[in-house]
Protein backbone atom coordinates (compact mmCIF):
# COMPACT_ATOMS: atom_id res chain seq x y z
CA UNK A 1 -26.92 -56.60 -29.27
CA UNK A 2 -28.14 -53.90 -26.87
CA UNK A 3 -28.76 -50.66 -28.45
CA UNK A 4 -28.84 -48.73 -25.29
CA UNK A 5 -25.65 -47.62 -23.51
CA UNK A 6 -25.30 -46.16 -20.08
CA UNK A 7 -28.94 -47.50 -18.41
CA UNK A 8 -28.05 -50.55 -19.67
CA UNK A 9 -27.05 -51.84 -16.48
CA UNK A 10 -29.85 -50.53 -14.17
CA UNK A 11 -32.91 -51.31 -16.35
CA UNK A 12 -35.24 -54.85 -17.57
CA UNK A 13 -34.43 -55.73 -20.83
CA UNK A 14 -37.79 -55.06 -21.74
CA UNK A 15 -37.78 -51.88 -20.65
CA UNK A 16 -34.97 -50.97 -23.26
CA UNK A 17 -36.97 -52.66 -26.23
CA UNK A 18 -39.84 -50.82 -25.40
CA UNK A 19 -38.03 -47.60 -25.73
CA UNK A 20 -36.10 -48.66 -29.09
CA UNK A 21 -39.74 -49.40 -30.35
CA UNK A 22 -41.04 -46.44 -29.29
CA UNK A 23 -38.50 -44.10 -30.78
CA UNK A 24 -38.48 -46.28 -34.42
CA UNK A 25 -42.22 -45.79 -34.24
CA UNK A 26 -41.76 -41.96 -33.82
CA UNK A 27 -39.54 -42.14 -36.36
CA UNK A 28 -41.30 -43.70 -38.96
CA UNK A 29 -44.11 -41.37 -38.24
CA UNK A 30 -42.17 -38.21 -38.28
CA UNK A 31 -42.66 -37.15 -34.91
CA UNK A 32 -40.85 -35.67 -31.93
CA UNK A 33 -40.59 -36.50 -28.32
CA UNK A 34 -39.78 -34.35 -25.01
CA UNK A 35 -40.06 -35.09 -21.33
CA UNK A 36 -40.14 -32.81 -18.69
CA UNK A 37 -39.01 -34.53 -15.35
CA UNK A 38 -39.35 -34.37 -11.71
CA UNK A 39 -38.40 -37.22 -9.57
CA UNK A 40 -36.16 -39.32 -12.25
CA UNK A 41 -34.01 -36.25 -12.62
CA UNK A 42 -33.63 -36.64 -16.42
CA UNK A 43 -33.21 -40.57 -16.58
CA UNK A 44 -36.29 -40.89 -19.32
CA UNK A 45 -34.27 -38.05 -21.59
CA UNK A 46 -31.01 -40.18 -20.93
CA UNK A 47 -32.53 -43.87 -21.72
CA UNK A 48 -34.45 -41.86 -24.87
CA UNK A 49 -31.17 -40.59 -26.10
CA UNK A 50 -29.04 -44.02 -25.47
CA UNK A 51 -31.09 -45.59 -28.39
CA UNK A 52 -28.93 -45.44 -31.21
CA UNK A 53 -30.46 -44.88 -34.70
CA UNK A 54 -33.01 -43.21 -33.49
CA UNK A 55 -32.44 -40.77 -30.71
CA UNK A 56 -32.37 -37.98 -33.23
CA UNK A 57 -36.91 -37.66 -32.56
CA UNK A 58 -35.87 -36.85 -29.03
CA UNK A 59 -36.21 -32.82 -28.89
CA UNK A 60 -35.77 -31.98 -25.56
CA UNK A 61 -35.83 -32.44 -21.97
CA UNK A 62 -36.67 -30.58 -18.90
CA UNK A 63 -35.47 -31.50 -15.50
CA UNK A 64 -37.81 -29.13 -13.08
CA UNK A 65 -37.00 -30.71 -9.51
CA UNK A 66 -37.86 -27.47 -7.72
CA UNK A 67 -41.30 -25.79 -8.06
CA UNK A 68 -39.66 -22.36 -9.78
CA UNK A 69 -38.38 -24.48 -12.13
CA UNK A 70 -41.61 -26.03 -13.06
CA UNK A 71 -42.77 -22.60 -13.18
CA UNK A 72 -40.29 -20.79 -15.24
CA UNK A 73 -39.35 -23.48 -17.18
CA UNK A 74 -42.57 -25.54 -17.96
CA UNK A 75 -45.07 -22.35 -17.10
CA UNK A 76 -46.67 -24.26 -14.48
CA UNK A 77 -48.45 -21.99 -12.52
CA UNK A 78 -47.33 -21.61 -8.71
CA UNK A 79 -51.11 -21.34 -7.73
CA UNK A 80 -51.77 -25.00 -9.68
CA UNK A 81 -48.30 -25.78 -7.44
CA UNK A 82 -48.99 -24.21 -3.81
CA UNK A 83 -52.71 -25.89 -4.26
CA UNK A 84 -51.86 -28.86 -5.10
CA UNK A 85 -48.52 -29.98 -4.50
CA UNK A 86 -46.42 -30.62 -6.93
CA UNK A 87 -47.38 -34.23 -6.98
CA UNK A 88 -50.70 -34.30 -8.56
CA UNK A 89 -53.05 -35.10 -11.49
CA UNK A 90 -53.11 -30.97 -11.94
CA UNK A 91 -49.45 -30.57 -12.11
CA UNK A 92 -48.45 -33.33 -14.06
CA UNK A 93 -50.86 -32.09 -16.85
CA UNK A 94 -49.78 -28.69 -16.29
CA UNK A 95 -45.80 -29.95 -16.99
CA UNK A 96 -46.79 -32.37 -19.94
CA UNK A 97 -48.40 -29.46 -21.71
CA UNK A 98 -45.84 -26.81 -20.83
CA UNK A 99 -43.22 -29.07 -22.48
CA UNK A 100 -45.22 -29.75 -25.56
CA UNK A 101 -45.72 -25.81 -25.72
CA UNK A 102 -41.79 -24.86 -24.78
CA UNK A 103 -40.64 -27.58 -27.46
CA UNK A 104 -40.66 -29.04 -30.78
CA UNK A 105 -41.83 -32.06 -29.93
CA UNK A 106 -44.92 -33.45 -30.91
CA UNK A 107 -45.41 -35.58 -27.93
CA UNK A 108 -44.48 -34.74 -24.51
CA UNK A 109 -44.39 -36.77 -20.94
CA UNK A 110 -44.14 -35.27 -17.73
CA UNK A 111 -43.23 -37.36 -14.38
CA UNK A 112 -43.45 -36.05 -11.29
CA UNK A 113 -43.53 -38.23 -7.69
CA UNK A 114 -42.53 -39.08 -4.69
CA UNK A 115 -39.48 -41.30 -5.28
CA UNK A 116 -38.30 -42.30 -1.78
CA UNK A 117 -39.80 -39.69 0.25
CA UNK A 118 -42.91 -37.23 0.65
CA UNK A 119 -46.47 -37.99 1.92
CA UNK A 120 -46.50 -41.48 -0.16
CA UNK A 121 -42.68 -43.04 -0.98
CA UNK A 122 -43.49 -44.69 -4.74
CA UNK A 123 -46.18 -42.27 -5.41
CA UNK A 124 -46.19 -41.17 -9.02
CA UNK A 125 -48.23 -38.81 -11.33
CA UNK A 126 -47.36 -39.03 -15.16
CA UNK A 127 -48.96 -36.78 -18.20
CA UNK A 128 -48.81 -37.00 -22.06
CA UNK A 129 -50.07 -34.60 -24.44
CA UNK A 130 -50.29 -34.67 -27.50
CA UNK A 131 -51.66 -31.20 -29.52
CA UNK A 132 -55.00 -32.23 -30.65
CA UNK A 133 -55.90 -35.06 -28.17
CA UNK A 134 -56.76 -34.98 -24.60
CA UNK A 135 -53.58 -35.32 -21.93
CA UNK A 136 -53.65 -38.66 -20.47
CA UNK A 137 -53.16 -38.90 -16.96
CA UNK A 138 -51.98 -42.15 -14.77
CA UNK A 139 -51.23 -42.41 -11.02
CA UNK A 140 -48.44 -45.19 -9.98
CA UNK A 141 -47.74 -46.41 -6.18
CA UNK A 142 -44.57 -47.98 -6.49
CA UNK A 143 -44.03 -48.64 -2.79
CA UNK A 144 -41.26 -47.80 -0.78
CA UNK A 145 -38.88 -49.65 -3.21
CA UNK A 146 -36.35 -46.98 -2.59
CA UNK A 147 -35.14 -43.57 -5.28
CA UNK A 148 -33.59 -45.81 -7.50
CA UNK A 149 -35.82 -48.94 -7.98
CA UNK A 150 -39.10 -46.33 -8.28
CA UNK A 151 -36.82 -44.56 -10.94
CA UNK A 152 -36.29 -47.24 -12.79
CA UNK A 153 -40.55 -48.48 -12.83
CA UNK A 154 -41.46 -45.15 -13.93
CA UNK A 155 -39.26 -45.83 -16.83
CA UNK A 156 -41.73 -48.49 -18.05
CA UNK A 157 -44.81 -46.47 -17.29
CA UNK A 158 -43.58 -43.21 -19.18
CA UNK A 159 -42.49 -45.62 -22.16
CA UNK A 160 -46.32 -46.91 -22.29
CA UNK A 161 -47.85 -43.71 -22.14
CA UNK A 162 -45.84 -42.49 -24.97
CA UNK A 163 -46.36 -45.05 -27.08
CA UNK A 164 -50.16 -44.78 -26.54
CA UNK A 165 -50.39 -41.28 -27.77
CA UNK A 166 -48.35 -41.73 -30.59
């Protein structure tokens, strides 16, 4: 039986199992999740809450497309941003952190990329942090699969980061 509901139809299998084990595993450790989001527009918070029976150690999720919503939201500084670019190492970390702060979670992953678009189409910065333990850091290039196919891969790669720094 599939436990997930409405990214059922869009998403590998395996991609689905890895978040039901992820959220049973936060579970049976007593922790809480949050995501703060960029280029999947809230997708991760969706497929985290589909999971039933154990959605309930999702907190929260923040969908900051636009750079003043990374800032106001997430705190990310608009110097880190104008710097940068809003697709980088710097302001991934800076979103990861700002959820775990903003939140109740215990754990908190931040995506943030290029997903069709933008100097590199498939390029991808995630961040978890954790309080206590460094923020982990990973760079994807998807390719120029298209919005919804590089989506759908980050999906996989936030899922593994999370269940690394739990």
């Amino acid at each position: 039986m599939n436990d997930t509901e409405t990214l059922s139809q869009v998403l590998p299998n395996e991609t689905e199992e890895a978040a039901r084990r992820l959220l049973s595993k936060a579970a049976e450790r007593g922790l809480m999740l949050a995501t703060a989001e960029s280029c999947t527009g809230g997708m991760l918070a969706s497929l985290l809450t589909d999971v039933q029976g154990v959605a309930h150690t999702f907190d929260r999720g923040f969908v900051t497309y636009s750079y003043e919503a990374k800032n106001e939201m997430l705190g990310v500084p608009m110097e880190i941003i104008r710097e940068n670019s809003a697709v980088t190492r710097e302001v991934a970390v800076a979103m990861a952190e700002g959820a775990l702060e903003r939140s109740r979670a215990n754990v908190a992953l931040a995506i943030t990329g290029f997903a069709d678009a933008g100097v590199e189409p498939g390029l991808v910065h995630f961040a978890c942090a954790r309080a206590g333990r460094k923020t982990a850091h990973r760079e994807e290039h998807f390719g120029p699969g298209g919005r919804g196919a590089t989506r759908v891969k980050c999906m996989k790669t936030a899922i593994e980061m999370m269940a690394d720094m739990l």
